[in-house]
Protein backbone atom coordinates (compact mmCIF):
# COMPACT_ATOMS: atom_id res chain seq x y z
CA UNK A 1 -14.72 -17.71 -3.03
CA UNK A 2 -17.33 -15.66 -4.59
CA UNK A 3 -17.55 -12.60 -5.68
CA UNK A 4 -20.53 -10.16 -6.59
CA UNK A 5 -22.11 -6.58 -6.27
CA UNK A 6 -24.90 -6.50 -3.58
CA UNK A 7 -26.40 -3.63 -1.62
CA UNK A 8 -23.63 -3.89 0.96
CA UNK A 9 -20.84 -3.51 -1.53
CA UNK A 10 -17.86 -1.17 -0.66
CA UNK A 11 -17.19 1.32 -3.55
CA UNK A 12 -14.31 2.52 -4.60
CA UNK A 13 -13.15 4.87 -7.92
CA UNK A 14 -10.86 6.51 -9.81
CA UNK A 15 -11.17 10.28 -10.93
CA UNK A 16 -9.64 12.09 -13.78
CA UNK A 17 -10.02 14.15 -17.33
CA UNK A 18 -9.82 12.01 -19.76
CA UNK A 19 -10.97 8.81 -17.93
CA UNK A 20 -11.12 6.19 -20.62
CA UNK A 21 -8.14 4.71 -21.01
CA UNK A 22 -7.27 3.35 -17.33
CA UNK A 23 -7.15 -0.11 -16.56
CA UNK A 24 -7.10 0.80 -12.79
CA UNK A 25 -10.94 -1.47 -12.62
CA UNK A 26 -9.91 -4.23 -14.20
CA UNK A 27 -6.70 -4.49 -11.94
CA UNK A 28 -8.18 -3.41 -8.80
CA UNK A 29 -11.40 -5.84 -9.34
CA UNK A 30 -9.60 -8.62 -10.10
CA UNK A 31 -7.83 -7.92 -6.38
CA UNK A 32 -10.71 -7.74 -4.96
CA UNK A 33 -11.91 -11.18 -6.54
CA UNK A 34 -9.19 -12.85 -5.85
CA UNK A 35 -9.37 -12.70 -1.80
CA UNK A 36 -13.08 -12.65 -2.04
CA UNK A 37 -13.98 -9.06 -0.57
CA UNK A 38 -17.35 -7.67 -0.80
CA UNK A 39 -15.61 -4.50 -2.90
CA UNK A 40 -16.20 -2.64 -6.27
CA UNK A 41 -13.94 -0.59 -8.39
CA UNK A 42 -15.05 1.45 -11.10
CA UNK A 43 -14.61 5.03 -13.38
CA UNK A 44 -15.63 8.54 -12.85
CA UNK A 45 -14.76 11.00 -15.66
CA UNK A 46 -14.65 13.38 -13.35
CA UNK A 47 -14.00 17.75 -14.60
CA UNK A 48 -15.20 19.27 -11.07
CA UNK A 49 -12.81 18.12 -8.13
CA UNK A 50 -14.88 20.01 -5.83
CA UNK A 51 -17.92 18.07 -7.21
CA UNK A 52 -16.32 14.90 -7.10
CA UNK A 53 -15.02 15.46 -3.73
CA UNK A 54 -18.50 16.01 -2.63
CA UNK A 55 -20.03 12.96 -4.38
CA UNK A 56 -17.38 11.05 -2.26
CA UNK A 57 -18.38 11.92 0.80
CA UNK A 58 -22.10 11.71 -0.07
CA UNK A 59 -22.12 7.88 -1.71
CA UNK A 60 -19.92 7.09 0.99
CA UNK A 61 -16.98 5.84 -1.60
CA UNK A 62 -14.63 4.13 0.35
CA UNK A 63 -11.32 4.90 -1.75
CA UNK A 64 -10.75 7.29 -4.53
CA UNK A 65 -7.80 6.87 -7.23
CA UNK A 66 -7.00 10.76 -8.57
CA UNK A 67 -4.99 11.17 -11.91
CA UNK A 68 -4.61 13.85 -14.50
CA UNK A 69 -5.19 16.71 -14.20
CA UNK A 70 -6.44 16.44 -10.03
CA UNK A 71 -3.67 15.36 -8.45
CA UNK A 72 -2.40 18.93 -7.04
CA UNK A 73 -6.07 20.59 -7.45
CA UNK A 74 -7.69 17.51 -5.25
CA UNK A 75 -5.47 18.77 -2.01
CA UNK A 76 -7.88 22.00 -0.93
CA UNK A 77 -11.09 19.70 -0.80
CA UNK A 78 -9.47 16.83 1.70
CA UNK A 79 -9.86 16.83 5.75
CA UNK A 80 -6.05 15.97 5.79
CA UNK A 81 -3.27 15.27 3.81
CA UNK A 82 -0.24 12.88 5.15
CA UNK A 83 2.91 14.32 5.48
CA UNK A 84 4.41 12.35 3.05
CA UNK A 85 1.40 13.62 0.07
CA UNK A 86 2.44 17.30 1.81
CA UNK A 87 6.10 17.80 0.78
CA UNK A 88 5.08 16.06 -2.57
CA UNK A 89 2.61 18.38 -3.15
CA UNK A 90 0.15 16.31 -5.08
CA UNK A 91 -2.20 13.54 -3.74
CA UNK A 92 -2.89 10.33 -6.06
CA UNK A 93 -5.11 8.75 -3.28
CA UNK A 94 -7.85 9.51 -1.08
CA UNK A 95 -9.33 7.20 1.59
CA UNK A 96 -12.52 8.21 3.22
CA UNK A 97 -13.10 7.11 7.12
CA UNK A 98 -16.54 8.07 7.25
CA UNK A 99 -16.88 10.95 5.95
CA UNK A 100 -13.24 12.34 6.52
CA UNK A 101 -11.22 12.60 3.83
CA UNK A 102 -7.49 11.63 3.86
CA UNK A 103 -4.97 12.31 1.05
CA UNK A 104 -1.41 10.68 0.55
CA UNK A 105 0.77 9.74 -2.07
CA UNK A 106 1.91 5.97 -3.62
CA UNK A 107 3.04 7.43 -6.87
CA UNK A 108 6.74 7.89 -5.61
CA UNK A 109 7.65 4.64 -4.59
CA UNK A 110 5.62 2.61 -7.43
CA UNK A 111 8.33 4.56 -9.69
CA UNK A 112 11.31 4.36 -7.58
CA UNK A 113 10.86 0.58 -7.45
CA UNK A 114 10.17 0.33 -10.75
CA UNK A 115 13.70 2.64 -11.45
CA UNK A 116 15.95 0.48 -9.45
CA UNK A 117 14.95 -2.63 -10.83
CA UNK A 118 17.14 -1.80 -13.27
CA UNK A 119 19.65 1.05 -12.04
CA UNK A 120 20.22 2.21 -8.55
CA UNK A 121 19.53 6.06 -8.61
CA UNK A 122 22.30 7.35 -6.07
CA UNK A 123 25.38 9.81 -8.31
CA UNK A 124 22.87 9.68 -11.28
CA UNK A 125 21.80 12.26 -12.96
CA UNK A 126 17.91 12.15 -13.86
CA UNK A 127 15.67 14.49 -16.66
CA UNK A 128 11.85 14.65 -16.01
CA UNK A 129 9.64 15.41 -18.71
CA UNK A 130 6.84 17.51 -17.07
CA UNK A 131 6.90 19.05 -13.63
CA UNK A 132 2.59 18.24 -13.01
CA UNK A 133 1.48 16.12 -9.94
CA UNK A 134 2.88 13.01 -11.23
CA UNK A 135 6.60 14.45 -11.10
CA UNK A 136 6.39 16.21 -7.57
CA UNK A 137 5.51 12.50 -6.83
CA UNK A 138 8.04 10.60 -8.08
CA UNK A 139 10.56 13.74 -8.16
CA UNK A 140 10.63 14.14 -4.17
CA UNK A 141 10.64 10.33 -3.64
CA UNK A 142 13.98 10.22 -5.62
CA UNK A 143 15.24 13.23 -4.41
CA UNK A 144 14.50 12.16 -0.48
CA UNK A 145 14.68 8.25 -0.40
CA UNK A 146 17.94 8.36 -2.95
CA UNK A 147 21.05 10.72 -3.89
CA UNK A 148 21.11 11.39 -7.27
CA UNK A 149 23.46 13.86 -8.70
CA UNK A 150 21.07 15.71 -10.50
CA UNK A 151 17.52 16.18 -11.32
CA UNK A 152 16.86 18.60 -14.32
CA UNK A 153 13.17 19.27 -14.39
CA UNK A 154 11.54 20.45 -18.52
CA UNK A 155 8.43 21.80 -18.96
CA UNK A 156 6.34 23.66 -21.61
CA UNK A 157 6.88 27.27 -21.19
CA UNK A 158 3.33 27.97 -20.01
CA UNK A 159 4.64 26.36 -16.59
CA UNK A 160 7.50 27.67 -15.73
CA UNK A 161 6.37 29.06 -12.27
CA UNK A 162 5.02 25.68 -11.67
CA UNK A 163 9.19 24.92 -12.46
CA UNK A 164 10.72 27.24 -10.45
CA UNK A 165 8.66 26.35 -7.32
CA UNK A 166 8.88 22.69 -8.09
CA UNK A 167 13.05 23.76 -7.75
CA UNK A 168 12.31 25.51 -4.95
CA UNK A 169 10.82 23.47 -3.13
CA UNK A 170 13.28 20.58 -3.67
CA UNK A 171 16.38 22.10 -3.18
CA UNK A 172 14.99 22.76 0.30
CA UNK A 173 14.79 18.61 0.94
CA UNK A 174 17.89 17.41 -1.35
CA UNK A 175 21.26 17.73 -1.50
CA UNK A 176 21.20 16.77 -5.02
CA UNK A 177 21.46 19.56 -7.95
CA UNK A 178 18.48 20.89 -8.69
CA UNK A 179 17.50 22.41 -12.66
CA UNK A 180 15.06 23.60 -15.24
CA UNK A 181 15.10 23.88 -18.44
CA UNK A 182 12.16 24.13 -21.62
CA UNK A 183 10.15 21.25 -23.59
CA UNK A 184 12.22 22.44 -26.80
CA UNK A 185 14.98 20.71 -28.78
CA UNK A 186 17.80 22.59 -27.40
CA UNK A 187 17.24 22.57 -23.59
CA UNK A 188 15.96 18.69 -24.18
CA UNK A 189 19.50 18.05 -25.90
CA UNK A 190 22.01 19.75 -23.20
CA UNK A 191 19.81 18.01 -20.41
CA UNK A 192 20.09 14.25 -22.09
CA UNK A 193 23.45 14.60 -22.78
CA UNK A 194 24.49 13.83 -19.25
CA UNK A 195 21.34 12.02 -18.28
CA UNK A 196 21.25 8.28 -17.37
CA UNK A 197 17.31 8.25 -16.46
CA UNK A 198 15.23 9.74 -18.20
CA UNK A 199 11.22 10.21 -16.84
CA UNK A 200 8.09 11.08 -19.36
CA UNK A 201 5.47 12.00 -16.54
CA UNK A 202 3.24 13.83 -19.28
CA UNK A 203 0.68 12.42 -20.79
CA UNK A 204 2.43 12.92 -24.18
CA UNK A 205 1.64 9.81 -26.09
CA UNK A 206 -1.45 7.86 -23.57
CA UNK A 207 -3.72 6.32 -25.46
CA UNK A 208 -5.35 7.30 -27.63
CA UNK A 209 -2.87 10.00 -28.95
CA UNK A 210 -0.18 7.37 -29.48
CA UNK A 211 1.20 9.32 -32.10
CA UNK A 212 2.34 12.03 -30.05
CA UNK A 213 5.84 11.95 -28.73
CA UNK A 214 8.07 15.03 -26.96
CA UNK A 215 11.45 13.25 -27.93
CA UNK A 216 12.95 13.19 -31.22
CA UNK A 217 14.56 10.35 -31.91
CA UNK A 218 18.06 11.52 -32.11
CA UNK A 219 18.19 12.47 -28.63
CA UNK A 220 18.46 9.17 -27.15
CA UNK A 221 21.51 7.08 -27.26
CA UNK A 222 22.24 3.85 -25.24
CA UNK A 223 23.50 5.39 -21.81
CA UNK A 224 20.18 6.17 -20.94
CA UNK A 225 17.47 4.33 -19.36
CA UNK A 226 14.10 5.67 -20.64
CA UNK A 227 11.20 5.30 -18.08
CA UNK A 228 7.61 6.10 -19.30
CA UNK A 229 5.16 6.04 -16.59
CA UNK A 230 2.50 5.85 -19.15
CA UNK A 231 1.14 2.34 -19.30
CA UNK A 232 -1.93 2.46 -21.95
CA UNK A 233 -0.30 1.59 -25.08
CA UNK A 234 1.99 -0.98 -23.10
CA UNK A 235 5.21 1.06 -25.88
CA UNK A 236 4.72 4.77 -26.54
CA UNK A 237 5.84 6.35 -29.28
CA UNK A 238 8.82 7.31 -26.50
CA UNK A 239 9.82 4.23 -25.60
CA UNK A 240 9.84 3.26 -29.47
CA UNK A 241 12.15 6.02 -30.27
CA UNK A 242 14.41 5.25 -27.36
CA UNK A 243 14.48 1.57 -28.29
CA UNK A 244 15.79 2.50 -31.72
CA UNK A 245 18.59 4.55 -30.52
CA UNK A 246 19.46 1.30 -28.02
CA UNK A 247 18.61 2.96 -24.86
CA UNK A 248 17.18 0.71 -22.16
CA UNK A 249 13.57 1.25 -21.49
CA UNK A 250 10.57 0.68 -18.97
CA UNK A 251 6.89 0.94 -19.09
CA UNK A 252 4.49 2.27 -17.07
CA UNK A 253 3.03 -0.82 -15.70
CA UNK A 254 5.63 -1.90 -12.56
CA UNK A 255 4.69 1.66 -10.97
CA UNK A 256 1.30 1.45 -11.86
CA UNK A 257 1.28 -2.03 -9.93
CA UNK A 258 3.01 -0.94 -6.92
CA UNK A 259 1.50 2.37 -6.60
CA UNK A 260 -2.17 0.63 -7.30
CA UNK A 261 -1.23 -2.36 -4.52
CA UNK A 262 -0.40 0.22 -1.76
CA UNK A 263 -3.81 2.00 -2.39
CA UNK A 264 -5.53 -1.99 -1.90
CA UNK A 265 -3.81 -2.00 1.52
CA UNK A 266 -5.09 0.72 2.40
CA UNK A 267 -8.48 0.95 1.50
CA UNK A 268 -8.55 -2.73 2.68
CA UNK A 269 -6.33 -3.30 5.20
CA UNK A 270 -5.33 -6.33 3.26
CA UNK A 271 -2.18 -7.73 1.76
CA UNK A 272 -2.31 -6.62 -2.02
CA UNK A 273 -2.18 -9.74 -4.56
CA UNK A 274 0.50 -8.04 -6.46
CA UNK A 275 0.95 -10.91 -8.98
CA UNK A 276 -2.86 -11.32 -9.82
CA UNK A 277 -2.62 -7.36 -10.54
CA UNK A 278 -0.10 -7.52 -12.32
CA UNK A 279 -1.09 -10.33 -14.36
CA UNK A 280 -4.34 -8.65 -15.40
CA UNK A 281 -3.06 -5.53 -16.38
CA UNK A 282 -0.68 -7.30 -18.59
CA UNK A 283 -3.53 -9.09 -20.11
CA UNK A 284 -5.57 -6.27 -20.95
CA UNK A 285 -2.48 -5.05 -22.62
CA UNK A 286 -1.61 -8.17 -24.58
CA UNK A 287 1.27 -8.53 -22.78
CA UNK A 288 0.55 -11.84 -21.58
């Protein structure tokens, strides 16, 4: 099969402040090569949703990707949003049927599969670092597809009523325990000392501030599993410090995968290579 950009191309992107680190082209290409359709993915750093919204419907861009910081923002310029994207509150994908714009949400279940490849999350207690689009995501997947016991939810102080409807709004859909609590050492130390997963859905540490980390080191201890969705370095500084304290940890690439397959099938309407995605992405992070 070959495979090249011509005049009757289908387009497709990926939005978001900063831009420069994502490897979503290189995986989503790659797809695209590999079962020969006529499709293009590539970058928009993009600061104006409503702008970008409008330059999808006017290049007639087939499927958007939305990250940091659009995920929640991106919801008042779409035509509809699924149910699903609805109770999460945040939309990571947007798929445009001629003109009409559709939001949902594959973050959730890219995570949760990633999770329980390891640990099943029913009667466990789980600590998110952040409460942004990226943890309404995976938070209300957990919260509805699973039983955990708990789900304590830390943010920087600047967003604690972001927190407290985050709670809110999750207590209404889970029977689980619902909690906040600060980014500082104290709250962070009471919350991981009953915690058995353990979420970083900041960007705290993406590349290319890989020297940043929210964790000290002496938090961690080897009942946890630590689950960075961050995939760009392949270890944050996170995972590092969690290693060293012999807690088990995961990357961000098996949810990045999953989430980024589901968005293929449904730009596409094709069944997602998932192991030529994968395999790229690990490349381009000298993983291979």
């Amino acid at each position: 099969m070959t495979w090249e950009i011509k005049g009757s191309t289908t387009v497709c992107a990926v939005i978001g402040d900063p831009i420069e680190h994502t490897l979503s082209p290189c995986m989503h290409n790659a797809a695209f090569k590999s079962l020969g359709l006529n499709y293009v993915y590539v970058a928009f750093h993009a600061k104006d949703i409503a702008q970008a919204m409008n330059g999808m419907r006017g290049f007639n861009i087939r499927g958007l990707s939305v990250t940091i910081p659009h995920k929640v923002s991106v919801m008042g310029h779409l035509d509809e949003v699924t149910p699903l994207a609805k109770r999460i509150g945040a939309v990571n994908t947007v798929i445009n049927d001629n003109g009409h714009l559709v939001g949902t949400n594959t973050d959730g279940i890219g995570a949760l599969n990633a999770i329980e490849q390891y640990e099943r999350v029913d009667g466990k207690t789980v600590v998110f670092l952040g409460v942004g689009g990226a943890a309404r995501g995976v938070g209300f997947t957990l919260a509805c597809e699973r039983k955990p016991k708990q789900i304590y939810f830390l943010h920087r102080d600047e967003d604690a009523e972001m927190a407290s409807a985050l709670t809110s709004e999750m207590r209404s859909h889970s029977s689980s325990l619902i909690s906040t609590g600060s980014l500082n050492q104290e709250d962070m130390k009471q919350a991981f000392e009953s915690a058995n997963v353990i979420i970083n859905t900041t960007p705290i540490g993406m590349a290319p501030n890989v020297d940043q980390c929210l964790v000290d080191e002496s938090l961690f201890s080897e009942q946890h599993l630590v689950f960075d969705i961050i995939y760009n370095p392949a270890q944050t500084l996170l995972l590092k410090r969690a290693e060293s304290r012999f807690a088990r940890t995961i990357n961000g690439v098996p949810m990045f995968v999953n989430q980024g397959a589901e968005q293929f099938r449904l730009w596409t309407g094709e069944k997602p290579p998932v192991d030529v995605m994968a395999k790229v992405v690990k490349e381009a992070l000298g993983q291979a």
